[in-house]
Protein backbone atom coordinates (compact mmCIF):
# COMPACT_ATOMS: atom_id res chain seq x y z
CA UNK A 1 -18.48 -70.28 -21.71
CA UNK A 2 -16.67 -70.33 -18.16
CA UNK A 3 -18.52 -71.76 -15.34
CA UNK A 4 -18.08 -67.96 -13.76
CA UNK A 5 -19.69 -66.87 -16.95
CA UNK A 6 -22.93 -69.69 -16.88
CA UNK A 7 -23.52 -68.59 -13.24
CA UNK A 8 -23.68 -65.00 -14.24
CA UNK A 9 -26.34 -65.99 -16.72
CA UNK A 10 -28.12 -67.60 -14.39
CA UNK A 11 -28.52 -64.74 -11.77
CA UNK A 12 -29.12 -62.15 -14.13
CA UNK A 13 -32.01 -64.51 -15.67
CA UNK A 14 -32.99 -65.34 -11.86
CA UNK A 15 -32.46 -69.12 -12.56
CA UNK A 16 -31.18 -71.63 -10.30
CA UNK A 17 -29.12 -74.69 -11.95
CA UNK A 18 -32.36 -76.72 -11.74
CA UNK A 19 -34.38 -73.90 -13.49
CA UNK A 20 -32.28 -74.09 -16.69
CA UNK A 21 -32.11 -78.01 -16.47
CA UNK A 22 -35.53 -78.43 -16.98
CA UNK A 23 -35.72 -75.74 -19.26
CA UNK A 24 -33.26 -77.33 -21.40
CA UNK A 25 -33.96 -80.84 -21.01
CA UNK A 26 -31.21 -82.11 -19.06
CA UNK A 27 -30.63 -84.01 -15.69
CA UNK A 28 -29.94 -81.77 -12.09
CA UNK A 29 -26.31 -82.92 -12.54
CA UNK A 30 -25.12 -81.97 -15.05
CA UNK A 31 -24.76 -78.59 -14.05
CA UNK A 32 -23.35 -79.27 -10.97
CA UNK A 33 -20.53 -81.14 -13.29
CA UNK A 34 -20.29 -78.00 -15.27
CA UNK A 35 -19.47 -75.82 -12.32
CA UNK A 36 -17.15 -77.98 -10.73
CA UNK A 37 -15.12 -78.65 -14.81
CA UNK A 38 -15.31 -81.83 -14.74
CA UNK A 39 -17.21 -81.68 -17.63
CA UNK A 40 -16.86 -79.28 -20.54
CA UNK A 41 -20.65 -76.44 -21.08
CA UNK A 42 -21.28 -76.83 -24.39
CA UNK A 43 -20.94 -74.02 -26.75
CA UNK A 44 -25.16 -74.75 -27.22
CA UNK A 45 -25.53 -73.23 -23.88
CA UNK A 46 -24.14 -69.85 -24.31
CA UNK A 47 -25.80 -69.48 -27.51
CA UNK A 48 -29.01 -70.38 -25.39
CA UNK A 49 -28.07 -67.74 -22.54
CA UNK A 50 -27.70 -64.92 -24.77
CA UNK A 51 -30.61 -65.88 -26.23
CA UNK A 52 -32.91 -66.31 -23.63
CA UNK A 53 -31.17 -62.89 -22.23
CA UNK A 54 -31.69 -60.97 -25.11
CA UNK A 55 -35.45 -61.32 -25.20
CA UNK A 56 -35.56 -60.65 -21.69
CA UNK A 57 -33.76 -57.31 -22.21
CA UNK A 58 -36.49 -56.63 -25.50
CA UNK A 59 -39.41 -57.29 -23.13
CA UNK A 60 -38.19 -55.05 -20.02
CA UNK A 61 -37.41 -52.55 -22.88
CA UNK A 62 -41.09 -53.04 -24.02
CA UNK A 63 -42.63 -52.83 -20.81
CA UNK A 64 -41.17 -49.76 -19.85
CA UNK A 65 -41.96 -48.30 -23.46
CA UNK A 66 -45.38 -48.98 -22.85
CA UNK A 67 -45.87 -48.10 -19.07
CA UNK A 68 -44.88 -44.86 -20.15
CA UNK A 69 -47.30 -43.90 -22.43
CA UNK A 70 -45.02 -44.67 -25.41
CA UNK A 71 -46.69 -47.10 -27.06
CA UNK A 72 -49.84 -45.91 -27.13
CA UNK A 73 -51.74 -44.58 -30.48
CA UNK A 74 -53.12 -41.46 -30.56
């Protein structure tokens, strides 16, 4: 994952850098080390992204299922 791609992520999920550190466990910095290289994103956090964005995409999908009458028995 490229820095450009992390910070894509991020907005789409509406995090800031801090958000995902403490989400993840890790100190302010280190994303700021990310973003400028000087230290390589582990492949870890793209699997966690895509993740975390894919069950954000299944709940919008959800909501809007249900707010339209979709989910409802009859």
């Amino acid at each position: 994952m490229t820095p450009e791609q992390f910070d894509a992520a991020l907005t789409e999920l509406e995090w800031k850098g801090s958000d995902f550190c403490a989400r993840a466990g890790l100190v302010p910095n280190t994303v700021w080390r990310w973003r400028k290289s000087l230290a390589p994103i582990p492949p870890w956090v793209g699997e966690y992204l895509r993740a975390v964005l894919a069950v954000q995409r299944l709940h919008a999908e959800f909501v809007a299922h249900e707010l339209h009458g979709a989910g409802r028995a009859v």
